[in-house]
N, C-alpha and C. Protein backbone atom coordinates (compact mmCIF):
# COMPACT_ATOMS: atom_id res chain seq x y z
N UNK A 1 4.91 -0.37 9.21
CA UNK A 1 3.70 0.30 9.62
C UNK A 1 2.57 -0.10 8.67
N UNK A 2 1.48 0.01 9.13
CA UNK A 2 0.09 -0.84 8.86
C UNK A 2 -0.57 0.24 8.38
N UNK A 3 -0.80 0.91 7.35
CA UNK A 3 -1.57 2.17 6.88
C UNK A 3 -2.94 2.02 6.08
N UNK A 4 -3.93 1.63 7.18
CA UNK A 4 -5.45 1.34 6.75
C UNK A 4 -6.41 1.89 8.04
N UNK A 5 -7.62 2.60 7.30
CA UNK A 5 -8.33 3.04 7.90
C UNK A 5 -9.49 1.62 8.77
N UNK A 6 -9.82 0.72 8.37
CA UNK A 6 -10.34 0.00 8.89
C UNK A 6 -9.93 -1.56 8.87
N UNK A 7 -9.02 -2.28 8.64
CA UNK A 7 -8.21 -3.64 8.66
C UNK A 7 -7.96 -3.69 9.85
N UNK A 8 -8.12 -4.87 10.24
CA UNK A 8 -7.47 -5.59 11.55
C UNK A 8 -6.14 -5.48 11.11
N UNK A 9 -5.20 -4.90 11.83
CA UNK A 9 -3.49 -4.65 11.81
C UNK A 9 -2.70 -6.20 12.18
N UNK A 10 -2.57 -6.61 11.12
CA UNK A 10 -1.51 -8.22 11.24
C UNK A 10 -0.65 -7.67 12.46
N UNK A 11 -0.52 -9.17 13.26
CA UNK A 11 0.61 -9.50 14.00
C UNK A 11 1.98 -8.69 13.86
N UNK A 12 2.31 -7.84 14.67
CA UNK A 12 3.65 -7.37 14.13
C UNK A 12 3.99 -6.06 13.62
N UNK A 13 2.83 -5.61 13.31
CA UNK A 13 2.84 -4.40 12.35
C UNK A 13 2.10 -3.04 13.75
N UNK A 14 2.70 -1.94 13.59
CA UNK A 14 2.38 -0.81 13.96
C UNK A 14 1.04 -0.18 12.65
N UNK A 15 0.10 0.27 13.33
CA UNK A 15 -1.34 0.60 12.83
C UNK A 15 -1.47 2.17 12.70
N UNK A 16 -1.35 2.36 11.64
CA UNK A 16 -1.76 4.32 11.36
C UNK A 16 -3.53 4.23 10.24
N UNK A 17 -4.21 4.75 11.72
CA UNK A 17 -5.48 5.20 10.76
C UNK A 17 -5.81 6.33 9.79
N UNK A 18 -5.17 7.40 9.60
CA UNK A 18 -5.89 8.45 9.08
C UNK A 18 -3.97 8.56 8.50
N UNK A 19 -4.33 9.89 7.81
CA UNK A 19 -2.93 9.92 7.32
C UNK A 19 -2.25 11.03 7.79
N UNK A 20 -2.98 11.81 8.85
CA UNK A 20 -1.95 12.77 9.94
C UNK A 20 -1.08 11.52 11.12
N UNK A 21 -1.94 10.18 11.25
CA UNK A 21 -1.11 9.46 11.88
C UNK A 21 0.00 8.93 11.63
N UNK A 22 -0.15 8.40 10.02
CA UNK A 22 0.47 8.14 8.96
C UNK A 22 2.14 9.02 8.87
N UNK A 23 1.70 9.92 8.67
CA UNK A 23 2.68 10.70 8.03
C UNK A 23 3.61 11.72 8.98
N UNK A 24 3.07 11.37 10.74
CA UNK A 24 3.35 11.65 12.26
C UNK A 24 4.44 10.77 12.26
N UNK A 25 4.21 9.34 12.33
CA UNK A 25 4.97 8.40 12.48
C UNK A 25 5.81 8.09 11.71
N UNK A 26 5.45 8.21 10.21
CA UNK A 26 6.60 8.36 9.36
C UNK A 26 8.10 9.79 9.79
N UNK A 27 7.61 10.91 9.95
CA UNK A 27 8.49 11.69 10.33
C UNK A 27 9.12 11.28 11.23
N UNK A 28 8.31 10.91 12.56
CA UNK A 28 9.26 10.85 14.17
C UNK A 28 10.11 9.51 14.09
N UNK A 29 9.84 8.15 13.35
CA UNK A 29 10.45 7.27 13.60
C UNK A 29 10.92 6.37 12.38
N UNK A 30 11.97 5.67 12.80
CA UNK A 30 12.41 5.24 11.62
C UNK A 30 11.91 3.95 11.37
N UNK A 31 10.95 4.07 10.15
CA UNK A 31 10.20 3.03 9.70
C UNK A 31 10.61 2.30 8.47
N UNK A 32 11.20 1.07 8.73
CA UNK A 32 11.61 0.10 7.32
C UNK A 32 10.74 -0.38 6.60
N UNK A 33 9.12 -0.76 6.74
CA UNK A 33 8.26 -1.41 5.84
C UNK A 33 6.94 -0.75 5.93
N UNK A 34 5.75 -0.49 4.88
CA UNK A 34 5.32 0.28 5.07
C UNK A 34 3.92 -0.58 4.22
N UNK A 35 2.80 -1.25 4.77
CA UNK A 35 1.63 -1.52 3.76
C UNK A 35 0.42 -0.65 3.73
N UNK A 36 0.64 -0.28 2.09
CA UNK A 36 -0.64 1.03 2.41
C UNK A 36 -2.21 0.27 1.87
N UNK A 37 -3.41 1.31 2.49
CA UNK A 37 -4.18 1.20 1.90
C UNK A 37 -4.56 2.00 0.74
N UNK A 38 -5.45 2.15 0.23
CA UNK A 38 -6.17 3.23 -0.72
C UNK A 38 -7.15 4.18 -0.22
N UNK A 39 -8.34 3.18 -0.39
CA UNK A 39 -9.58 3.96 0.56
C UNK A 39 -10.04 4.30 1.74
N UNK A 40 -10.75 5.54 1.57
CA UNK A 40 -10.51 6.07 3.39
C UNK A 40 -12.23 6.32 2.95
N UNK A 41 -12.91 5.40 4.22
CA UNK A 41 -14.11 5.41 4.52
C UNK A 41 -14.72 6.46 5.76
N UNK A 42 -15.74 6.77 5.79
CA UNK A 42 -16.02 7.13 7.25
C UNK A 42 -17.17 6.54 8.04
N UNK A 43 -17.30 6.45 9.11
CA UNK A 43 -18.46 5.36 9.97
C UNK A 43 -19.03 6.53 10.76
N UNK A 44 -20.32 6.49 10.80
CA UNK A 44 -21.23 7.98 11.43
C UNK A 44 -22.46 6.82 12.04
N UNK A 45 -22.87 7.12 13.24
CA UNK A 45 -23.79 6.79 14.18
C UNK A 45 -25.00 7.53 13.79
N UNK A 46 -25.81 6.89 13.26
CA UNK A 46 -27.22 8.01 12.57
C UNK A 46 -28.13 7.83 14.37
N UNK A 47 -28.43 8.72 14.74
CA UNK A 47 -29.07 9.05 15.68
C UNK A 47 -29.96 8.72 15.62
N UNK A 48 -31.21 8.82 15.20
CA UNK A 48 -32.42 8.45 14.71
C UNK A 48 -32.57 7.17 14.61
N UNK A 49 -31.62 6.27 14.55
CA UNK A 49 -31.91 4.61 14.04
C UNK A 49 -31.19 4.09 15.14
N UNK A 50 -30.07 5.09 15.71
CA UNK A 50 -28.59 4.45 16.63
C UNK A 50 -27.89 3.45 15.72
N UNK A 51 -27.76 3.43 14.53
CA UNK A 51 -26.89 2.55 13.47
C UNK A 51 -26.12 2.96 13.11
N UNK A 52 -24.83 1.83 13.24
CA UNK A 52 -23.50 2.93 12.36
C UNK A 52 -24.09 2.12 10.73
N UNK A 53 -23.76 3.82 10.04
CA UNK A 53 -23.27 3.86 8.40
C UNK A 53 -22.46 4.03 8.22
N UNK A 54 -21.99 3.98 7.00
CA UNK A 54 -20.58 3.75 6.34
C UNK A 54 -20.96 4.61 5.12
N UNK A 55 -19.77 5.86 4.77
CA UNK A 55 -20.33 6.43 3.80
C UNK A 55 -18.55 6.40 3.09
N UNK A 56 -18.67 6.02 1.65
CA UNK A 56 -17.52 6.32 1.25
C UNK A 56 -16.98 7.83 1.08
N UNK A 57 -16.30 8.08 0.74
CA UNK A 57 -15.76 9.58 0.39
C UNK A 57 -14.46 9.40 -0.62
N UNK A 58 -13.85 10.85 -0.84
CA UNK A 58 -13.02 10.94 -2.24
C UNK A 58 -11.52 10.92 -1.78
N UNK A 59 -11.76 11.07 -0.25
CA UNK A 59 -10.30 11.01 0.56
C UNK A 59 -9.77 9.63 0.32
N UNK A 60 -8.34 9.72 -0.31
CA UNK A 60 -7.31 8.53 0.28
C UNK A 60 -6.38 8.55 0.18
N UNK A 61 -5.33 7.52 1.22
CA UNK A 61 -3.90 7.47 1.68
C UNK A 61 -2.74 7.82 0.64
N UNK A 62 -3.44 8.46 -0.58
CA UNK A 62 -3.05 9.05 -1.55
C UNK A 62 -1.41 10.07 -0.76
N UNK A 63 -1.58 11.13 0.26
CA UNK A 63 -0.90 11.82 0.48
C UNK A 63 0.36 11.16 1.38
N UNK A 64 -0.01 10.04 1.87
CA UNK A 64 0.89 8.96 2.62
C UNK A 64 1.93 8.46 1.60
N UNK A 65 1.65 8.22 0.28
CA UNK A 65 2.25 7.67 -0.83
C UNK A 65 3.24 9.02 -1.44
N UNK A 66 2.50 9.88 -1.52
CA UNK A 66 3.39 11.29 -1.80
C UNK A 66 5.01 11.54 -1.01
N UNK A 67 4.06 11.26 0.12
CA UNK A 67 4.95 12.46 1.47
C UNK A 67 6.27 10.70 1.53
N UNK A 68 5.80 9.65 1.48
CA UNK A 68 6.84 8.24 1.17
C UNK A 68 7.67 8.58 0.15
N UNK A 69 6.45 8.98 -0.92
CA UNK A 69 8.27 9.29 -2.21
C UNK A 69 8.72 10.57 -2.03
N UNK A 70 8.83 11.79 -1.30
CA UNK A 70 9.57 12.50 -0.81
C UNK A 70 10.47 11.78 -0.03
N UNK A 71 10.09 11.08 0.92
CA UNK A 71 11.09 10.65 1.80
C UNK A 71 12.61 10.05 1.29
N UNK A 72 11.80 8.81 0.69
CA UNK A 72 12.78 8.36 -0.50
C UNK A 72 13.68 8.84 -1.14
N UNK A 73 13.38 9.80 -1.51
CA UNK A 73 13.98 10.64 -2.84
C UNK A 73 15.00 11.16 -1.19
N UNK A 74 14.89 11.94 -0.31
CA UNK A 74 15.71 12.20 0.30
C UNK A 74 16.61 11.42 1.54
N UNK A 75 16.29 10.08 1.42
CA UNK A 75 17.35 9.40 2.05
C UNK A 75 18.12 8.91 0.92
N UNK A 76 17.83 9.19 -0.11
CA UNK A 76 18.32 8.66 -1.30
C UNK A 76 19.84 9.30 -1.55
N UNK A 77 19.41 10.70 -1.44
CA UNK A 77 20.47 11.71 -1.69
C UNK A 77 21.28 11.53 -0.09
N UNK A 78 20.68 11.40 1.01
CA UNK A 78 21.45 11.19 2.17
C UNK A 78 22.56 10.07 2.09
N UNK A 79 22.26 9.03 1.57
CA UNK A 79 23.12 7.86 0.93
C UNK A 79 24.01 7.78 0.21
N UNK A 80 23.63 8.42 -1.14
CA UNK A 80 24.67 9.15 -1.78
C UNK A 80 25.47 9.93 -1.36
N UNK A 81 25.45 11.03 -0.26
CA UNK A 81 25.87 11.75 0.42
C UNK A 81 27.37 11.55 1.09
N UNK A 82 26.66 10.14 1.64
CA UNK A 82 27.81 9.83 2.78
C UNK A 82 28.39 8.70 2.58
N UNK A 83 28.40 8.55 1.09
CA UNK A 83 29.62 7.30 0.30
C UNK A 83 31.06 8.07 -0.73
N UNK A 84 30.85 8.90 0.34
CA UNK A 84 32.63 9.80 -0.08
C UNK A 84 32.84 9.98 -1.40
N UNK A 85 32.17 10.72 -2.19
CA UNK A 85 32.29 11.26 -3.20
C UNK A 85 31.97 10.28 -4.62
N UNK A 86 31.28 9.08 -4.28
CA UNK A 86 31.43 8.05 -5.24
C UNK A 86 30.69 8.40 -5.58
N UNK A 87 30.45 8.16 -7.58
CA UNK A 87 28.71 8.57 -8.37
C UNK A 87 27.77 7.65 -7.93
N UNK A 88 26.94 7.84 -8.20
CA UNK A 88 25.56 7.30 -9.06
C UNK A 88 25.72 5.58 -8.82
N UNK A 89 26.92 5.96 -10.26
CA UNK A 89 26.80 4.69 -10.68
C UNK A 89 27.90 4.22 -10.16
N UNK A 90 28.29 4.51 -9.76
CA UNK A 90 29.47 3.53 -9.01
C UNK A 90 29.17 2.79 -7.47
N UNK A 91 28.29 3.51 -6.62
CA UNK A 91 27.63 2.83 -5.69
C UNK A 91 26.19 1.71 -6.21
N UNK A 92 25.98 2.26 -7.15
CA UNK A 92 24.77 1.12 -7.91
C UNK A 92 25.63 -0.46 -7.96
N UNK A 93 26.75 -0.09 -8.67
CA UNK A 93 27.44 -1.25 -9.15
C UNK A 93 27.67 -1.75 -7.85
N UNK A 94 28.10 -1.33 -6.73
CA UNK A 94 28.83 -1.92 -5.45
C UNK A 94 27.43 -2.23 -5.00
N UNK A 95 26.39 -1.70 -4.99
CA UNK A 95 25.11 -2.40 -4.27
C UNK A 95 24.41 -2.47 -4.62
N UNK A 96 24.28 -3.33 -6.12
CA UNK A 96 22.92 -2.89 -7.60
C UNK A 96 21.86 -3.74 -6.52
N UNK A 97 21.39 -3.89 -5.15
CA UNK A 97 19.92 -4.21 -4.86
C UNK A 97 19.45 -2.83 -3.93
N UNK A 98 20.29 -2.00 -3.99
CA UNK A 98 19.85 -0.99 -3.09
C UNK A 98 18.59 -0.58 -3.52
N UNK A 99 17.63 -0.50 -2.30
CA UNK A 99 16.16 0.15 -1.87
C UNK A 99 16.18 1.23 -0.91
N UNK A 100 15.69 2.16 -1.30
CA UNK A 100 15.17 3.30 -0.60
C UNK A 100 14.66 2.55 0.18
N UNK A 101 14.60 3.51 2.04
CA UNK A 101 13.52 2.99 2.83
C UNK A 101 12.71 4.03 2.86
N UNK A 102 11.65 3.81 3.40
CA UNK A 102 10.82 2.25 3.75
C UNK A 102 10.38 1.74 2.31
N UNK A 103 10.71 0.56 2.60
CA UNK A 103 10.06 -0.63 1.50
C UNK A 103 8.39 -0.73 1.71
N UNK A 104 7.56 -0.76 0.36
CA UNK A 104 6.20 -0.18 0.59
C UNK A 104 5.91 -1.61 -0.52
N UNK A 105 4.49 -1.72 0.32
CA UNK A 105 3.49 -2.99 -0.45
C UNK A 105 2.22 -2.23 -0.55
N UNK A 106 1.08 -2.49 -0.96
CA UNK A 106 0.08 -2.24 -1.23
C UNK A 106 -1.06 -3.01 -0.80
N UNK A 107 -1.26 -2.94 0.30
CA UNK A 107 -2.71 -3.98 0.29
C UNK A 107 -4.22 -3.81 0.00
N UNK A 108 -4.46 -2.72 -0.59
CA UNK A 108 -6.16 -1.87 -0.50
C UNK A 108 -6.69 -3.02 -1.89
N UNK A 109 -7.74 -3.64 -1.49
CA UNK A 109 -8.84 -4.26 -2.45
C UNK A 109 -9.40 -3.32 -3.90
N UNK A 110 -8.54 -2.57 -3.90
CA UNK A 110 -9.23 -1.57 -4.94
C UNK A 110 -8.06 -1.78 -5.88
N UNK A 111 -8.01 -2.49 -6.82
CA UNK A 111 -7.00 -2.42 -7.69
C UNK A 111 -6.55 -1.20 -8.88
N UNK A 112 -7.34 -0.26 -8.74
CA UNK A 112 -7.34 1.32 -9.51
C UNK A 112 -6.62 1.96 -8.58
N UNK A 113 -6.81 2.11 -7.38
CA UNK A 113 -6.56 2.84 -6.50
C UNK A 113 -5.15 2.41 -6.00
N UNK A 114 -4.62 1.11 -6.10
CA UNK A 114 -3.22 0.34 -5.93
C UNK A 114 -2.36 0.85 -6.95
N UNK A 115 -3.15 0.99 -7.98
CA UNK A 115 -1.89 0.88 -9.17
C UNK A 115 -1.84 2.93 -9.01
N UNK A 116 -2.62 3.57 -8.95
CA UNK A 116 -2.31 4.80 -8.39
C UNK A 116 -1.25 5.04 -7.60
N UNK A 117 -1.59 4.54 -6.51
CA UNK A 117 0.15 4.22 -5.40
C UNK A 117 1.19 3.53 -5.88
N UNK A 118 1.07 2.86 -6.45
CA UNK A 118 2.30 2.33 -7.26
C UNK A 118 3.01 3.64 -8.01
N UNK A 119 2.10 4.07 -8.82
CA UNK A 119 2.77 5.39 -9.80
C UNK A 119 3.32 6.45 -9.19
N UNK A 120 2.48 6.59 -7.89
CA UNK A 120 3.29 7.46 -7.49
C UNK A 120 4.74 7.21 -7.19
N UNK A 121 4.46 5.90 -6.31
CA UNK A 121 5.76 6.01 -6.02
C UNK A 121 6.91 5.14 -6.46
N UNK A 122 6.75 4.78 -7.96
CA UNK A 122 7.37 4.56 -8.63
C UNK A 122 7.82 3.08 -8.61
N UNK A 123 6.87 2.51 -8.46
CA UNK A 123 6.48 0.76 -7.91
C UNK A 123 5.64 0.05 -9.16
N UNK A 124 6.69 -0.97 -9.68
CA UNK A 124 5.99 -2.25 -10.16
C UNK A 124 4.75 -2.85 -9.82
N UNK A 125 3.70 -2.47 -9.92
CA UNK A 125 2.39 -2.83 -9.65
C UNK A 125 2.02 -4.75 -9.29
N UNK A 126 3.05 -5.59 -10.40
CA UNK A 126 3.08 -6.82 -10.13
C UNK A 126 3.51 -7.30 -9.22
N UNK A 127 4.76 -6.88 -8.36
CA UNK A 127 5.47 -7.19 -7.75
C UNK A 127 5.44 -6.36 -5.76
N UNK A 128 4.09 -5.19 -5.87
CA UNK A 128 3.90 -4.27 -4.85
C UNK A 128 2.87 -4.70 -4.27
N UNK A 129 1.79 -5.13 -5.17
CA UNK A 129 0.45 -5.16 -4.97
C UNK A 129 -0.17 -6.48 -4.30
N UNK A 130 -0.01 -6.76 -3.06
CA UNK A 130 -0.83 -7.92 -2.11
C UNK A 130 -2.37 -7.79 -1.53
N UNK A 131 -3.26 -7.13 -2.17
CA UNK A 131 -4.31 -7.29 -1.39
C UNK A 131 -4.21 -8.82 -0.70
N UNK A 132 -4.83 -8.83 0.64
CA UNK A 132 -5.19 -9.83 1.16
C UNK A 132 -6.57 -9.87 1.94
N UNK A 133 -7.53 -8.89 2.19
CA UNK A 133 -9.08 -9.06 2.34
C UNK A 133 -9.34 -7.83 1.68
N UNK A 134 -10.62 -8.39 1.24
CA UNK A 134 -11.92 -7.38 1.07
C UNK A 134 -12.83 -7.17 2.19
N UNK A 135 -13.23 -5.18 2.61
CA UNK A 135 -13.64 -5.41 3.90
C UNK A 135 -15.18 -4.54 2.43
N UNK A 136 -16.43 -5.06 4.02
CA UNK A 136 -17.77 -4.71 3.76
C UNK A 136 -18.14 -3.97 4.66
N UNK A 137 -19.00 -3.13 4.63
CA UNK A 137 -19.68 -1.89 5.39
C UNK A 137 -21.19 -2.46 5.41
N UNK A 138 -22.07 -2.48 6.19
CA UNK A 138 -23.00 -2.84 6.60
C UNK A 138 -23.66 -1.68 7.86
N UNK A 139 -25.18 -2.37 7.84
CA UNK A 139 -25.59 -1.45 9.10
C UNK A 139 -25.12 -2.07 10.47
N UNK A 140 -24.74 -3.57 10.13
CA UNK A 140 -24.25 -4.00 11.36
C UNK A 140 -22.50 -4.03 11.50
N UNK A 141 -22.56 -2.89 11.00
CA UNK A 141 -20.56 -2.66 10.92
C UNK A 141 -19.87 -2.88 10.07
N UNK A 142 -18.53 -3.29 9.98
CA UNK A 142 -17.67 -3.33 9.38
C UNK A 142 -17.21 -5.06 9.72
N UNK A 143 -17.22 -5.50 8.48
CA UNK A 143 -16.20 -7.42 8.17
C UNK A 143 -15.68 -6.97 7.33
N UNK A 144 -14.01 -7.87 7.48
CA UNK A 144 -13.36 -8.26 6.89
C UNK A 144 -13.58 -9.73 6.37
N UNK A 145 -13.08 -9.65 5.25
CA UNK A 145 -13.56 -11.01 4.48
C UNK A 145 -11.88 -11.66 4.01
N UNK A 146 -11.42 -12.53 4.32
CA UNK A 146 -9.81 -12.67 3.90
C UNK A 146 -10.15 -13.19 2.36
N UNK A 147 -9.19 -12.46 1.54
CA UNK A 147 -8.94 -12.98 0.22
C UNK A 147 -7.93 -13.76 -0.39
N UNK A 148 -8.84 -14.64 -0.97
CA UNK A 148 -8.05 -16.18 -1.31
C UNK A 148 -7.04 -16.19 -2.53
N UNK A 149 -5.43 -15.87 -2.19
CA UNK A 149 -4.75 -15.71 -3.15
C UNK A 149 -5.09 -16.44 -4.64
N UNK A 150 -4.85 -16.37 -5.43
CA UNK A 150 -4.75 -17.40 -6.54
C UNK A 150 -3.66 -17.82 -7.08
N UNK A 151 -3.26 -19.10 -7.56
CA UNK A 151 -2.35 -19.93 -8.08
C UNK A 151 -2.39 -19.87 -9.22
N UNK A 152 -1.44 -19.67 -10.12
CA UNK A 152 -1.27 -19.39 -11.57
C UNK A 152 -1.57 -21.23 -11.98
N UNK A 153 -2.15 -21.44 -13.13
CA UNK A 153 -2.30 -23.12 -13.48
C UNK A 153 -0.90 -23.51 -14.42
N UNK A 154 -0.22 -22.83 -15.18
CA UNK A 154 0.98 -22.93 -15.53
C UNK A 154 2.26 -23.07 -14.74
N UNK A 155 2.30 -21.96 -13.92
CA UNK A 155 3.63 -22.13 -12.94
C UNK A 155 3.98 -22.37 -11.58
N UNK A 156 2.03 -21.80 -11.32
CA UNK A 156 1.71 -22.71 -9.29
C UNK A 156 2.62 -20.96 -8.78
N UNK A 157 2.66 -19.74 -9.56
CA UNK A 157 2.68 -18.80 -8.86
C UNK A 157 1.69 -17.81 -8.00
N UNK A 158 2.08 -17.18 -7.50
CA UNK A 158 0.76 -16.54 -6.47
C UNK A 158 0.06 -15.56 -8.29
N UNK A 159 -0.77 -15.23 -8.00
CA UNK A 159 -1.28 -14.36 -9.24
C UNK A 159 -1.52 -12.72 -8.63
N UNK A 160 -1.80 -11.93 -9.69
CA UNK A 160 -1.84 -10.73 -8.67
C UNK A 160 -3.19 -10.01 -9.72
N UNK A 161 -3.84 -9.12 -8.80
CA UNK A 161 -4.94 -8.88 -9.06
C UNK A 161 -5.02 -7.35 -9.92
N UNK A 162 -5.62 -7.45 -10.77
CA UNK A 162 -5.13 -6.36 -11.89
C UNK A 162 -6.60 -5.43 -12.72
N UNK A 163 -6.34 -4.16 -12.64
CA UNK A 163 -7.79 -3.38 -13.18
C UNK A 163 -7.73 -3.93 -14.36
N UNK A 164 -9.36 -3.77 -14.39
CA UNK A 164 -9.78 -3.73 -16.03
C UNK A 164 -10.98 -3.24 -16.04
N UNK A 165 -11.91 -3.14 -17.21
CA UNK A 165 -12.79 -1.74 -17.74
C UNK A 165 -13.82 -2.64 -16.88
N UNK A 166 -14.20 -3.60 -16.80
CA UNK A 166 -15.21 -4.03 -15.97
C UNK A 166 -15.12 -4.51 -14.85
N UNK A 167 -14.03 -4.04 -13.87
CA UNK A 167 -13.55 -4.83 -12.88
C UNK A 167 -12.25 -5.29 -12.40
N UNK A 168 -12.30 -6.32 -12.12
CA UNK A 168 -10.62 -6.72 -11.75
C UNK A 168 -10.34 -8.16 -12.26
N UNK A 169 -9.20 -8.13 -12.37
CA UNK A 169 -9.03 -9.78 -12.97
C UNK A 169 -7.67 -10.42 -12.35
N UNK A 170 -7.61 -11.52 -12.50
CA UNK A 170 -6.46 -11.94 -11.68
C UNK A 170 -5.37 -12.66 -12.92
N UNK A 171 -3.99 -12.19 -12.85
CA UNK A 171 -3.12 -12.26 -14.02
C UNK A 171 -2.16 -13.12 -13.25
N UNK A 172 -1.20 -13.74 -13.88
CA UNK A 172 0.17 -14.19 -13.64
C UNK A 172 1.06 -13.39 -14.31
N UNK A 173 2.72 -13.02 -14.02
CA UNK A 173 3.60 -12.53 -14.93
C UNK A 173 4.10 -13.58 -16.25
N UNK A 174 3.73 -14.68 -16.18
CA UNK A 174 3.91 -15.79 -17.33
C UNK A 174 2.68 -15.80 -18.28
N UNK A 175 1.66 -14.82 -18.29
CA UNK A 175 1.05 -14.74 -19.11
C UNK A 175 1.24 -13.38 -19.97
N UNK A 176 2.54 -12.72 -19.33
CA UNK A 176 2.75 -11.58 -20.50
C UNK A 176 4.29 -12.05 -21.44
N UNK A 177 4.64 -13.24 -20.94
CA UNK A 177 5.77 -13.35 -21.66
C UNK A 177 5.28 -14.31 -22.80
């Protein structure tokens, strides 16, 4: 499922705008992959001009990320449940790649707001975090702009895009080792 208020929904993917849709579809159906956004914009028709605006607000898919690591946490214990009395660690060992579903990525251009969803739900920020466009608000609507991965110059890896006090910067994991 595709969890952005304004992105064109990739090929393939089921589209939740708001996060009563979000978190509708998460309950009723069983969903294996899950890319969230961050920011939740709103678009208002000013009467007076007939122009759509775009006004940001403080709302975001924040509660989608919550109500996901609830979920988690309880198919978790459902799993455990119904492997006949085995611990912890003894089903770890028999399936040390086990993932909670749904498996969750991050695509929102806001790299503060990514690594937020990450924490919540208990996600490697390097390894979660794909923005792939930056969208713009205008009086003449809403563009998406696709964003141009970057290539690490050492290892030719994808790079991933990371806060900092003035902005965002783009890192490789071979520059922390």
């Amino acid at each position: 499922m595709f969890v952005d208020d304004v992105r064109r929904c990739p090929d393939g993917w089921t589209v939740a705008r708001t996060i009563t849709e979000a978190i509708r579809a998460l309950s009723l159906f069983d969903v294996s992959e899950v890319s969230l956004d961050h920011d939740i914009g709103h678009e208002v028709r000013d009467l007076e001009t007939n122009k759509m605006k775009f006004f940001s607000c403080t709302e975001t898919f924040e509660p989608v990320a919550w109500y996901i690591r609830q979920m988690r946490v309880i198919n978790q214990e459902k799993y455990w449940a119904s492997q006949n009395g085995k611990t912890c660690g003894q089903l770890l060992e028999d399936n040390p790649h086990y993932e909670p579903k749904p498996i969750v990525t991050i695509h929102s251009s806001n790299p503060a707001g990514a690594q937020k969803l990450c924490n919540i739900l208990g996600l490697d920020y390097a390894t979660c975090y794909r923005p792939y466009s930056v969208v713009t608000m205008s009086e003449e609507g809403i563009k998406e702009h696709d964003l141009e991965i970057k290539k690490c110059l050492k290892c030719n890896k994808n790079m991933t895009l990371w806060p900092t006090i003035s902005g965002s910067r783009w890192l490789c994991d071979c520059e922390n080792q």
